[in-house]
PDB file of N, CA and C in Angstrom:
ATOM      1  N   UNK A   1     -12.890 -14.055  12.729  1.00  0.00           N
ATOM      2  CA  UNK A   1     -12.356 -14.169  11.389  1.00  0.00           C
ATOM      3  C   UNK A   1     -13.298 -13.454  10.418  1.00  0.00           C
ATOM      4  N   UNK A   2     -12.677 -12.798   8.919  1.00  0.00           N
ATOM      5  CA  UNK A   2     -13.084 -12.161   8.335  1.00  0.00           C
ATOM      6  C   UNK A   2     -12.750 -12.289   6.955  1.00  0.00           C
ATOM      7  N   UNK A   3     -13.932 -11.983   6.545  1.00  0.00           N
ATOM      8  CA  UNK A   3     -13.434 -12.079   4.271  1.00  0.00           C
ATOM      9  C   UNK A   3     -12.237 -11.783   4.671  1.00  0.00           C
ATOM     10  N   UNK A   4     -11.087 -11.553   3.548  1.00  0.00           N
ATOM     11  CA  UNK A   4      -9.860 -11.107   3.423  1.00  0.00           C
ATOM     12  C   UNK A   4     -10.335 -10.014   2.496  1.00  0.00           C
ATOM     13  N   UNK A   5      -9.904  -8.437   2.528  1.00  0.00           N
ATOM     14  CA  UNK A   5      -9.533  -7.286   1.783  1.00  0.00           C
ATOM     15  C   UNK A   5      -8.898  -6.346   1.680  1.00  0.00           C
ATOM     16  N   UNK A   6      -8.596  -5.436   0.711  1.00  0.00           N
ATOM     17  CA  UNK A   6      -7.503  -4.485   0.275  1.00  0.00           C
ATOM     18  C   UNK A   6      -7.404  -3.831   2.139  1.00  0.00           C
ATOM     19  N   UNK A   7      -8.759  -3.480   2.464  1.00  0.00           N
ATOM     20  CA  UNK A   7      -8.905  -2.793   4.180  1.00  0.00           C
ATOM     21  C   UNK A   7      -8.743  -3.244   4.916  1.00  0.00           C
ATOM     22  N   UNK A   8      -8.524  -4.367   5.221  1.00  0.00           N
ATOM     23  CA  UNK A   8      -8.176  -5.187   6.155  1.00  0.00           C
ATOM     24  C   UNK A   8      -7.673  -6.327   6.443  1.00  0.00           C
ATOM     25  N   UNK A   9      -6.732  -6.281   5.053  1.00  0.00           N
ATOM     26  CA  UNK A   9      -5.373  -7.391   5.258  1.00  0.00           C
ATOM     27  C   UNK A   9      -4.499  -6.662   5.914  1.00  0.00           C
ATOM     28  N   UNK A  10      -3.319  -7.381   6.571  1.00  0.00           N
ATOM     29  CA  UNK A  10      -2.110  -7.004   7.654  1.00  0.00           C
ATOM     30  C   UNK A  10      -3.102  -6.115   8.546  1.00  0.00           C
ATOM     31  N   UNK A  11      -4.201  -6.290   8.969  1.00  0.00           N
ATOM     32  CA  UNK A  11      -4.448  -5.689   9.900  1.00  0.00           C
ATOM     33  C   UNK A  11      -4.666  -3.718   9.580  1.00  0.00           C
ATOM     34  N   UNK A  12      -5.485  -4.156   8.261  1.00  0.00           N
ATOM     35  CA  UNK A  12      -5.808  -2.356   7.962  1.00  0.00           C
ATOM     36  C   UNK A  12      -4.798  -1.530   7.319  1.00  0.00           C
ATOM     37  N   UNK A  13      -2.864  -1.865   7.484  1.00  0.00           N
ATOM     38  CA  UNK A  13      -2.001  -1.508   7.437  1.00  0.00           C
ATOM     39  C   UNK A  13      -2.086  -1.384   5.957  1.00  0.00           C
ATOM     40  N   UNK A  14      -2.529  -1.886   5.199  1.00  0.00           N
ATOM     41  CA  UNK A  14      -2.161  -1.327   3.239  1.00  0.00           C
ATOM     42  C   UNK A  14      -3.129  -0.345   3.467  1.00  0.00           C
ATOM     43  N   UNK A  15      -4.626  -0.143   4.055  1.00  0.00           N
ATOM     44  CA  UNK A  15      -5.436   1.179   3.681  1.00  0.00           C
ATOM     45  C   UNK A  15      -4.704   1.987   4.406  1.00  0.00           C
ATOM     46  N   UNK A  16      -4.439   2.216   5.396  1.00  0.00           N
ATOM     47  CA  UNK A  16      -3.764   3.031   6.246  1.00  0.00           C
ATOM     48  C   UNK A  16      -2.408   3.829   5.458  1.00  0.00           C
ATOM     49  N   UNK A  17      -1.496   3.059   4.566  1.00  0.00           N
ATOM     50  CA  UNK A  17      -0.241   3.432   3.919  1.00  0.00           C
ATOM     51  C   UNK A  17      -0.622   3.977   3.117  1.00  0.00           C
ATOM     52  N   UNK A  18      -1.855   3.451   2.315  1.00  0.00           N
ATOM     53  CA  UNK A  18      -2.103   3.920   1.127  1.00  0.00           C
ATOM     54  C   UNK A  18      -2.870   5.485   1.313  1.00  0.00           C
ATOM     55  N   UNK A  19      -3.316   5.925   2.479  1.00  0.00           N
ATOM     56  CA  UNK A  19      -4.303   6.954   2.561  1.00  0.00           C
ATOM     57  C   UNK A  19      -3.047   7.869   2.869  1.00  0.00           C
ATOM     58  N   UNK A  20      -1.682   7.638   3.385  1.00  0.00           N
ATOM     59  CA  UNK A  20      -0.510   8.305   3.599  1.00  0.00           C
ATOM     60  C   UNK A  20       0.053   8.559   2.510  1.00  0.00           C
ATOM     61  N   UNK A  21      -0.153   7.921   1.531  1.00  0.00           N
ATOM     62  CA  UNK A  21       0.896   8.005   0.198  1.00  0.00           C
ATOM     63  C   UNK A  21       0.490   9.016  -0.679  1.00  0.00           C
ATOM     64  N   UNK A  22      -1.395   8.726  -0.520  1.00  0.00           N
ATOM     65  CA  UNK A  22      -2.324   9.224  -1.676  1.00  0.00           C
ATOM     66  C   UNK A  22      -1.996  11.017  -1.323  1.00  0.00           C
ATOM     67  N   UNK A  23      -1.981  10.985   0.024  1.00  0.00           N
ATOM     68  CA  UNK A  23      -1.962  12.655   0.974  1.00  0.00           C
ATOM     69  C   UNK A  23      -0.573  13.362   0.540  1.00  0.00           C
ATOM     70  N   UNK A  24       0.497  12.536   0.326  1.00  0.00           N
ATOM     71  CA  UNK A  24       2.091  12.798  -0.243  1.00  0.00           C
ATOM     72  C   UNK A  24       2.177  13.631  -1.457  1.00  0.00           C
ATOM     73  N   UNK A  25       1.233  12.279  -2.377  1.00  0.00           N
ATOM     74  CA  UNK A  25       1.697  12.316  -3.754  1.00  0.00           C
ATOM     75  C   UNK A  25       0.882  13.853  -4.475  1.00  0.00           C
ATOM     76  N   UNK A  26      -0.147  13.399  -3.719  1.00  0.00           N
ATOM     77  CA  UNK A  26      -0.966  14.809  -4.164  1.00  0.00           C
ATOM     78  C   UNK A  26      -0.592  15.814  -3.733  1.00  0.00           C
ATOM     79  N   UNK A  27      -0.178  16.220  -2.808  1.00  0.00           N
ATOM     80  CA  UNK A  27       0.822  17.182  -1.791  1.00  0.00           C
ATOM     81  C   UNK A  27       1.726  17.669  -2.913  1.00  0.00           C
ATOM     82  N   UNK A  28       2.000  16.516  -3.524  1.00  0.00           N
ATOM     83  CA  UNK A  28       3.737  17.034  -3.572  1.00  0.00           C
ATOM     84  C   UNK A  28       3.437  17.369  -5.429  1.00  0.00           C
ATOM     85  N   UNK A  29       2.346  17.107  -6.151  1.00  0.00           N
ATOM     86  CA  UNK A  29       2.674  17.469  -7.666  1.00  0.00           C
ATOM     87  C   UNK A  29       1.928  18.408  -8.202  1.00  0.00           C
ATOM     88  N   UNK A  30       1.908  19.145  -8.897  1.00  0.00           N
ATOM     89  CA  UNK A  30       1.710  20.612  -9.618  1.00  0.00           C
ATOM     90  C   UNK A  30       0.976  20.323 -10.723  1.00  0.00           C
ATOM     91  N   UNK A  31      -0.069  21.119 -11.453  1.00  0.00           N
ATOM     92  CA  UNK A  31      -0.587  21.163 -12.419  1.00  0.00           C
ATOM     93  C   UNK A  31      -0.253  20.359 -13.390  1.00  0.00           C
ATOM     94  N   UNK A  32      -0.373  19.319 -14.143  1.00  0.00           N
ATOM     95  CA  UNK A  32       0.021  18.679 -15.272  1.00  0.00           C
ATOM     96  C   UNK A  32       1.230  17.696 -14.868  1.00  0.00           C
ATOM     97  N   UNK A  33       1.736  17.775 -13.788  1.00  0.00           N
ATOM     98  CA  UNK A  33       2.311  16.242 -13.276  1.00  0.00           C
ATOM     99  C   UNK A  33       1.930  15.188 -13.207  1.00  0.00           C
ATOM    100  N   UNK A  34       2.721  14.236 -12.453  1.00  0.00           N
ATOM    101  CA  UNK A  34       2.009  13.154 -12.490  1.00  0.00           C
ATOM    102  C   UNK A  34       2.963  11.966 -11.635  1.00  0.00           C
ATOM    103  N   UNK A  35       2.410  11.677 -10.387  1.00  0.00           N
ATOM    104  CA  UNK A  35       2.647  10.890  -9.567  1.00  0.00           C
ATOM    105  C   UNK A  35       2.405  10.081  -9.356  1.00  0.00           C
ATOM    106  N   UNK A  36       2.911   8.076  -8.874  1.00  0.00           N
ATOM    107  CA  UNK A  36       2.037   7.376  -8.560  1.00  0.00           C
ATOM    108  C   UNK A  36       2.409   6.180  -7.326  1.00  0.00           C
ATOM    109  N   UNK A  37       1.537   5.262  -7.202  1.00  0.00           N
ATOM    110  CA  UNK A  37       1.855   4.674  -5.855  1.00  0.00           C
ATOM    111  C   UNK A  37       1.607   3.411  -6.554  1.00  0.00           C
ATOM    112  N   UNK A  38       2.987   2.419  -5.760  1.00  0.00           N
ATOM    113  CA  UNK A  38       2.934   1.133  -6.229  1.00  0.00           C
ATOM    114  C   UNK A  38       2.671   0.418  -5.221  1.00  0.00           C
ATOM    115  N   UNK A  39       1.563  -0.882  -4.982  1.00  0.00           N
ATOM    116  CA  UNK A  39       1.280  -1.485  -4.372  1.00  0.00           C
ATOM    117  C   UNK A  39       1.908  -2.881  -4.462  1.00  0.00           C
ATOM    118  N   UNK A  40       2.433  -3.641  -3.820  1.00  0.00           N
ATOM    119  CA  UNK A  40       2.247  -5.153  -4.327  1.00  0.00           C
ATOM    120  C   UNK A  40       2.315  -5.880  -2.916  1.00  0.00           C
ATOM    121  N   UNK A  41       1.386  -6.784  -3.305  1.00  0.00           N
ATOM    122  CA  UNK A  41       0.840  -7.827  -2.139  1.00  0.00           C
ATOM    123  C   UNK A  41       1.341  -9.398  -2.227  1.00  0.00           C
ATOM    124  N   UNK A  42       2.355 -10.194  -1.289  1.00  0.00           N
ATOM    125  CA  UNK A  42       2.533 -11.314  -1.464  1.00  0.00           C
ATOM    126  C   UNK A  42       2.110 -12.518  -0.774  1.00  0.00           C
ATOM    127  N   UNK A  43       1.715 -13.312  -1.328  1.00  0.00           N
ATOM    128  CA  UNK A  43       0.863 -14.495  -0.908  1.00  0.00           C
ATOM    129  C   UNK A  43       1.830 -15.869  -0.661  1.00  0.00           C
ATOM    130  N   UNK A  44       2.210 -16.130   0.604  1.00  0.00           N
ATOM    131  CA  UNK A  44       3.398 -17.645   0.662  1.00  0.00           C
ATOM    132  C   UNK A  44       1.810 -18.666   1.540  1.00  0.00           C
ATOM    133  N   UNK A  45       2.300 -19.399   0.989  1.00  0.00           N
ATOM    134  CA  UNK A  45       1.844 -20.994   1.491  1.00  0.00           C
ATOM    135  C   UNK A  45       2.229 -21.205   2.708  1.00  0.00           C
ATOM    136  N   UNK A  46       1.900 -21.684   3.997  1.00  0.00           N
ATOM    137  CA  UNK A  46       2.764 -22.020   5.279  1.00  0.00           C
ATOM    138  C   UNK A  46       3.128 -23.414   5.050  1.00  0.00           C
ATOM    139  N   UNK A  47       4.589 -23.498   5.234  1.00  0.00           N
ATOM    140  CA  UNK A  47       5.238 -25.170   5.064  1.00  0.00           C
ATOM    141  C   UNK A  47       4.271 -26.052   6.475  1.00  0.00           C
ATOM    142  N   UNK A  48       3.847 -27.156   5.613  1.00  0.00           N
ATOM    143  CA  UNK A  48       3.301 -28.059   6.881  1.00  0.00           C
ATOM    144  C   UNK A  48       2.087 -27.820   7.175  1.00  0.00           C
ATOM    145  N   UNK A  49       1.236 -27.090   6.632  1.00  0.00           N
ATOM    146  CA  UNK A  49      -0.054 -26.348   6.290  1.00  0.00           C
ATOM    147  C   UNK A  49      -0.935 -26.705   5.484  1.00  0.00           C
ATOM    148  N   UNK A  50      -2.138 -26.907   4.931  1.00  0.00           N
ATOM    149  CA  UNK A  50      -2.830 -26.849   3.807  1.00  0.00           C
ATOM    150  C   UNK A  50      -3.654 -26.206   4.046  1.00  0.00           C
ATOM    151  N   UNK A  51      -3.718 -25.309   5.298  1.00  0.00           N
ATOM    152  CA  UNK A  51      -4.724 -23.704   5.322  1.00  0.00           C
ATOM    153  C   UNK A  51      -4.757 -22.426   5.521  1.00  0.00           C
ATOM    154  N   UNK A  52      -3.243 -22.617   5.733  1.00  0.00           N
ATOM    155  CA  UNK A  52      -2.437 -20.948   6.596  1.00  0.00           C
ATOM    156  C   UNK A  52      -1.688 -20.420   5.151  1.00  0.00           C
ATOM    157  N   UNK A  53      -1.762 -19.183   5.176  1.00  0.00           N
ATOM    158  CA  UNK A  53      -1.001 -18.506   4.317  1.00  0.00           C
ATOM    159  C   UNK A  53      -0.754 -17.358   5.480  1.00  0.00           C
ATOM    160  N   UNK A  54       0.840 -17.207   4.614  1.00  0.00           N
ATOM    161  CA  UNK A  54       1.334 -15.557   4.988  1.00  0.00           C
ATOM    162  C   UNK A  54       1.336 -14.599   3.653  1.00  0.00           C
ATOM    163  N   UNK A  55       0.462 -13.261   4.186  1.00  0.00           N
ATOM    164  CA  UNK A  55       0.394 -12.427   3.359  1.00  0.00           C
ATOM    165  C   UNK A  55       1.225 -11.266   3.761  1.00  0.00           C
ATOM    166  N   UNK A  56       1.823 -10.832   2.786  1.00  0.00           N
ATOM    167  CA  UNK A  56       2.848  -9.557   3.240  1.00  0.00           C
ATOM    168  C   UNK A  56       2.308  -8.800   1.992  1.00  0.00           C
ATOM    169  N   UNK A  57       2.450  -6.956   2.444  1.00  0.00           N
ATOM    170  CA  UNK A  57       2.483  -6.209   1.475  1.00  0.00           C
ATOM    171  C   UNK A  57       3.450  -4.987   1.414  1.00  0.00           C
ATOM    172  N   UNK A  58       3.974  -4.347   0.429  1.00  0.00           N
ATOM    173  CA  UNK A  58       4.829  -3.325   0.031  1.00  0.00           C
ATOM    174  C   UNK A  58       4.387  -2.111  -0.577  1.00  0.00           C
ATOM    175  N   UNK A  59       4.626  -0.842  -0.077  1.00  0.00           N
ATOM    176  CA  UNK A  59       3.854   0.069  -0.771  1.00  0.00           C
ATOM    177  C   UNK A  59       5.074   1.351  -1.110  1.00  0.00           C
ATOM    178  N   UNK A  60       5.264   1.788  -2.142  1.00  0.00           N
ATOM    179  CA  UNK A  60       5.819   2.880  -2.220  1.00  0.00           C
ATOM    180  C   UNK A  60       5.144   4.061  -3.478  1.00  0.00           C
ATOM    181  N   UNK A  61       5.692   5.191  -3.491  1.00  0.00           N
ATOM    182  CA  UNK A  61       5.260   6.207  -4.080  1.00  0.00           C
ATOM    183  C   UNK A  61       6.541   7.134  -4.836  1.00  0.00           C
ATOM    184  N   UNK A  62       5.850   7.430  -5.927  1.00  0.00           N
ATOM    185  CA  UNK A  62       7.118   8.572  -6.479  1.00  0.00           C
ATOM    186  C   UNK A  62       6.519   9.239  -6.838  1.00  0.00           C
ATOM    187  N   UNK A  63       7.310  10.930  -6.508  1.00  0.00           N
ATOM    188  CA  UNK A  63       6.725  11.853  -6.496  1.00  0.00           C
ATOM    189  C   UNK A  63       7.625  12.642  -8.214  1.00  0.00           C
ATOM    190  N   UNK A  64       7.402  13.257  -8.298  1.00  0.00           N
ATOM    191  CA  UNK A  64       7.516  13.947 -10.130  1.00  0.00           C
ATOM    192  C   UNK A  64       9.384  14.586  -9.904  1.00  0.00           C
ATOM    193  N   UNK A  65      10.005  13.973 -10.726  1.00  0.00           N
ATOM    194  CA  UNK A  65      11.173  14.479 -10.705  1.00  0.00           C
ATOM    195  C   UNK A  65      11.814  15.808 -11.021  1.00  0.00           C
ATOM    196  N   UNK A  66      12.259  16.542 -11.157  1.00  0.00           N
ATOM    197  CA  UNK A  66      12.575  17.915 -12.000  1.00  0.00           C
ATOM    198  C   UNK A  66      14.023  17.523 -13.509  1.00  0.00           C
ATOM    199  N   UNK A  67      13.326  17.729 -14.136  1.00  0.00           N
ATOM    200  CA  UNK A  67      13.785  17.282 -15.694  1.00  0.00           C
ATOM    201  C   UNK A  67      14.356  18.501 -16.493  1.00  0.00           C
ATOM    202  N   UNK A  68      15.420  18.675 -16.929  1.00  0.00           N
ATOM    203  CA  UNK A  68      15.345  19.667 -17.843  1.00  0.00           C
ATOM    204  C   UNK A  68      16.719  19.144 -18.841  1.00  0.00           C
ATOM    205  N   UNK A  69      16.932  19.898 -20.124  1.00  0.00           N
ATOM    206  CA  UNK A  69      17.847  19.731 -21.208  1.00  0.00           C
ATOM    207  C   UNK A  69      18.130  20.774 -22.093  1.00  0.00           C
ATOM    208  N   UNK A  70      19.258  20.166 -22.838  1.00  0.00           N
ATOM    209  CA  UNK A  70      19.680  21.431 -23.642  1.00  0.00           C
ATOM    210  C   UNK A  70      20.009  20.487 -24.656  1.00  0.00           C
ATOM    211  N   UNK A  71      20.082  21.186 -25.883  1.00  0.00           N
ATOM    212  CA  UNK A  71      20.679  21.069 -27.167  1.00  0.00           C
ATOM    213  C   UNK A  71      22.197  21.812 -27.108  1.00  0.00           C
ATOM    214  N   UNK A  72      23.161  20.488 -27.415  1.00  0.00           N
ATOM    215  CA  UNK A  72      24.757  20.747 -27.322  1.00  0.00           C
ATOM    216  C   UNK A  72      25.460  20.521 -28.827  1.00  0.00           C
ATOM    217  N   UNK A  73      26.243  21.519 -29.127  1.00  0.00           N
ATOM    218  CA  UNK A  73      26.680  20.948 -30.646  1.00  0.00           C
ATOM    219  C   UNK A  73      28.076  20.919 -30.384  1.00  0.00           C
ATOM    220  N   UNK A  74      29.063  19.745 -30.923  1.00  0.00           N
ATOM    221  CA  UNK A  74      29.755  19.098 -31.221  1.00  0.00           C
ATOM    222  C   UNK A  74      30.951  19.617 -31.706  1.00  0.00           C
ATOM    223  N   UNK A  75      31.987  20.552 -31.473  1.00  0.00           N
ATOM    224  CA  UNK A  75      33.311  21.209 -32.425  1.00  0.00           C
ATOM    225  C   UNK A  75      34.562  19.971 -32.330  1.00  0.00           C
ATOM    226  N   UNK A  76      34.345  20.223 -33.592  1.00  0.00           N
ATOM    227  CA  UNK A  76      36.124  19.497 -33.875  1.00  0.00           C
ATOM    228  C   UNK A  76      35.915  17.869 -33.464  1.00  0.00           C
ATOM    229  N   UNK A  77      36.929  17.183 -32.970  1.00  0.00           N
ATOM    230  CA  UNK A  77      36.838  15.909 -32.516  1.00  0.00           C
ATOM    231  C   UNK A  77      36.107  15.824 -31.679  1.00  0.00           C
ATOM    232  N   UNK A  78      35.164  16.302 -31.409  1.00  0.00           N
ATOM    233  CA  UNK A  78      34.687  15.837 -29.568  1.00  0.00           C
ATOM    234  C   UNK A  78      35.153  16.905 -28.553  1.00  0.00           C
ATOM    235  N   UNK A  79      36.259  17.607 -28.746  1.00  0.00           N
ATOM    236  CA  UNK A  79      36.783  18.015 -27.660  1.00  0.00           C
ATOM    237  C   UNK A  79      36.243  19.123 -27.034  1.00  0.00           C
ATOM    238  N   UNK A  80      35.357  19.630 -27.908  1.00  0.00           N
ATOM    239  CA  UNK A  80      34.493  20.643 -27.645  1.00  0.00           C
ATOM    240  C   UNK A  80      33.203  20.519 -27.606  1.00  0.00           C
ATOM    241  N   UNK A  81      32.596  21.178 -26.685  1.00  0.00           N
ATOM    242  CA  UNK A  81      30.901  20.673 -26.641  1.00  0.00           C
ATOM    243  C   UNK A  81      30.738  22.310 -26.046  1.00  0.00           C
ATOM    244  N   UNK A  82      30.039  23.223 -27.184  1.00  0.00           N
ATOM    245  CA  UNK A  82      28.889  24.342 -27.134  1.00  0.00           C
ATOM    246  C   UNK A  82      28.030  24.176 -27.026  1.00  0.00           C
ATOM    247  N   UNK A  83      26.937  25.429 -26.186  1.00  0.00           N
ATOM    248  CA  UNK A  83      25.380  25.374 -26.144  1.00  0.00           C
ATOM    249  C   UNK A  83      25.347  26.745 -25.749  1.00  0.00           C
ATOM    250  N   UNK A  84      24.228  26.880 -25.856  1.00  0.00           N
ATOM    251  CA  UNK A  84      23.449  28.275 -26.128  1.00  0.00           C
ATOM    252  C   UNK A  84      23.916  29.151 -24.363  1.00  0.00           C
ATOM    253  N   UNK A  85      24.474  30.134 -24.233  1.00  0.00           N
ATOM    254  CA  UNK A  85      24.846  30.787 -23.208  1.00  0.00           C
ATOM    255  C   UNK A  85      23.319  30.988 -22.596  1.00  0.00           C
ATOM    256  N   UNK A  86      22.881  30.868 -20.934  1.00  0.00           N
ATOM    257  CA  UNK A  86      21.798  30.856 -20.538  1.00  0.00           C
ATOM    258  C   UNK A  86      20.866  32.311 -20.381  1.00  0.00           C
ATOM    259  N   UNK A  87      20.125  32.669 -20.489  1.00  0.00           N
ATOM    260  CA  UNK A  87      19.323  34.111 -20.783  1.00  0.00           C
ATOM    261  C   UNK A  87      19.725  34.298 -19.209  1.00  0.00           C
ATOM    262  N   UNK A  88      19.911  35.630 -18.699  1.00  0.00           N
ATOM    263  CA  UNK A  88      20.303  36.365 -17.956  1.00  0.00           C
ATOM    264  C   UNK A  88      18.840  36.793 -17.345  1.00  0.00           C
ATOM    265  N   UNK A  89      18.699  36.844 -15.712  1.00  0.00           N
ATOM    266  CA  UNK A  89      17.593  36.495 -15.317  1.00  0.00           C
ATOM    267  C   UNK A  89      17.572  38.244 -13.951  1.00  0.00           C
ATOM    268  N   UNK A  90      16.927  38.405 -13.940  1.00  0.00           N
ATOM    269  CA  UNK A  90      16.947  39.881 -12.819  1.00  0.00           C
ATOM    270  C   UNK A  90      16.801  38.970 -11.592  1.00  0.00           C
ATOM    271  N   UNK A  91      17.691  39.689 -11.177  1.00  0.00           N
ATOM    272  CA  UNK A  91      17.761  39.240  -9.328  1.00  0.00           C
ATOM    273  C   UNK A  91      16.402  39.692  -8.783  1.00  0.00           C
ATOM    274  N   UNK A  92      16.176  38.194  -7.641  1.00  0.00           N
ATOM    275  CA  UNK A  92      14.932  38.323  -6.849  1.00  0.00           C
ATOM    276  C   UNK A  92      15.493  39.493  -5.878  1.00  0.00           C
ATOM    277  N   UNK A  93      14.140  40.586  -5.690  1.00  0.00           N
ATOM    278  CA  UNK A  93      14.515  41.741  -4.862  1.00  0.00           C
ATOM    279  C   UNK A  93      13.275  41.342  -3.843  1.00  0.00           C
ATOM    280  N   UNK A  94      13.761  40.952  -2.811  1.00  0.00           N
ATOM    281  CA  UNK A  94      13.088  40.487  -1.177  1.00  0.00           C
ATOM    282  C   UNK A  94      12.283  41.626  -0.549  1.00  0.00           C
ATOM    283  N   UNK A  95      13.156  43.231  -0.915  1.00  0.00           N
ATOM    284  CA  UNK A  95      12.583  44.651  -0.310  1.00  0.00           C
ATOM    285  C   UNK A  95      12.375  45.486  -1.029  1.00  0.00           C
ATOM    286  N   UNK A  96      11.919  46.799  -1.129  1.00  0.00           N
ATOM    287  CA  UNK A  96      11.972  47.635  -2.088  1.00  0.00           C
ATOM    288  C   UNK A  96      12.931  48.278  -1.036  1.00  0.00           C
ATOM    289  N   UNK A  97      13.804  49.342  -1.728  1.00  0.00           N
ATOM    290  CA  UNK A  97      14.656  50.116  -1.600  1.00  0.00           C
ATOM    291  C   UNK A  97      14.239  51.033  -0.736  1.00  0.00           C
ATOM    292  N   UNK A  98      14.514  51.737  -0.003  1.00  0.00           N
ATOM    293  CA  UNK A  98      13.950  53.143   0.756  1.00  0.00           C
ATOM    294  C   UNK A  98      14.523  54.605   0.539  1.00  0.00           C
ATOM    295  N   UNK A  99      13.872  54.994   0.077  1.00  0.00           N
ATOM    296  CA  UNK A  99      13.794  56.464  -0.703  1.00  0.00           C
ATOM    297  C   UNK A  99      14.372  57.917   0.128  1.00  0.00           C
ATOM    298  N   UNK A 100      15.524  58.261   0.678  1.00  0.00           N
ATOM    299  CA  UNK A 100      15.715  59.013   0.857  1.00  0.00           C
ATOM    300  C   UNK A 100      14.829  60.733   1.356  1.00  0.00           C
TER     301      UNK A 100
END
C-alpha cells in the first residue's frame, strides 16, 4: 500500500492519459491557439465500509475548433440576406508547366 496520487491512482492510468492528451493537444494547435484537457476524479464511499473508497477518473481534451464569420445585411422583410461576394483566390498549381 501507498500514499494515494495524481501518479498513481487507478493504477498510474490518469498520468499515463494525461501524458497522451498533453502529446495530442500540443500536436494538434498552432501558434496563438489554445487547447485544453479536462480532468475530473471521483471519490464514492463503499456501502458497508468505513475504510474502502472507490476512486474513478475521467479525462478528456479539446483540440481548437476552426471559426470563421461574415457580416450579412438584411433587404426588405427578411427575405433577403447579402454579404460581401468572396475575394477570388489563384488556383493551387501542384507542377510547373513544361515548356515546349
Amino acid at each position: 500500500m501507498d500514499k494515494i496520487t495524481l501518479a498513481n491512482v487507478c493504477g498510474g492510468g490518469l498520468e499515463e492519459d494525461f501524458q497522451q492528451k498533453y502529446k495530442e493537444v500540443v500536436n494538434s494547435i498552432l501558434p496563438g491557439q489554445k487547447g485544453t484537457i479536462s480532468m475530473q476524479v471521483s471519490i464514492q464511499r463503499i456501502a458497508e465500509t468505513s475504510t474502502m473508497t472507490k476512486v474513478e477518473y475521467s479525462i478528456n481534451s479539446k483540440r481548437p475548433t476552426i471559426k470563421k464569420s461574415s457580416i450579412c445585411q438584411i433587404v426588405g422583410n427578411g427575405e433577403l440576406l447579402l454579404t460581401e461576394v468572396p475575394e477570388e483566390k489563384e488556383p493551387l498549381k501542384l507542377f510547373k508547366k513544361k515548356e515546349a
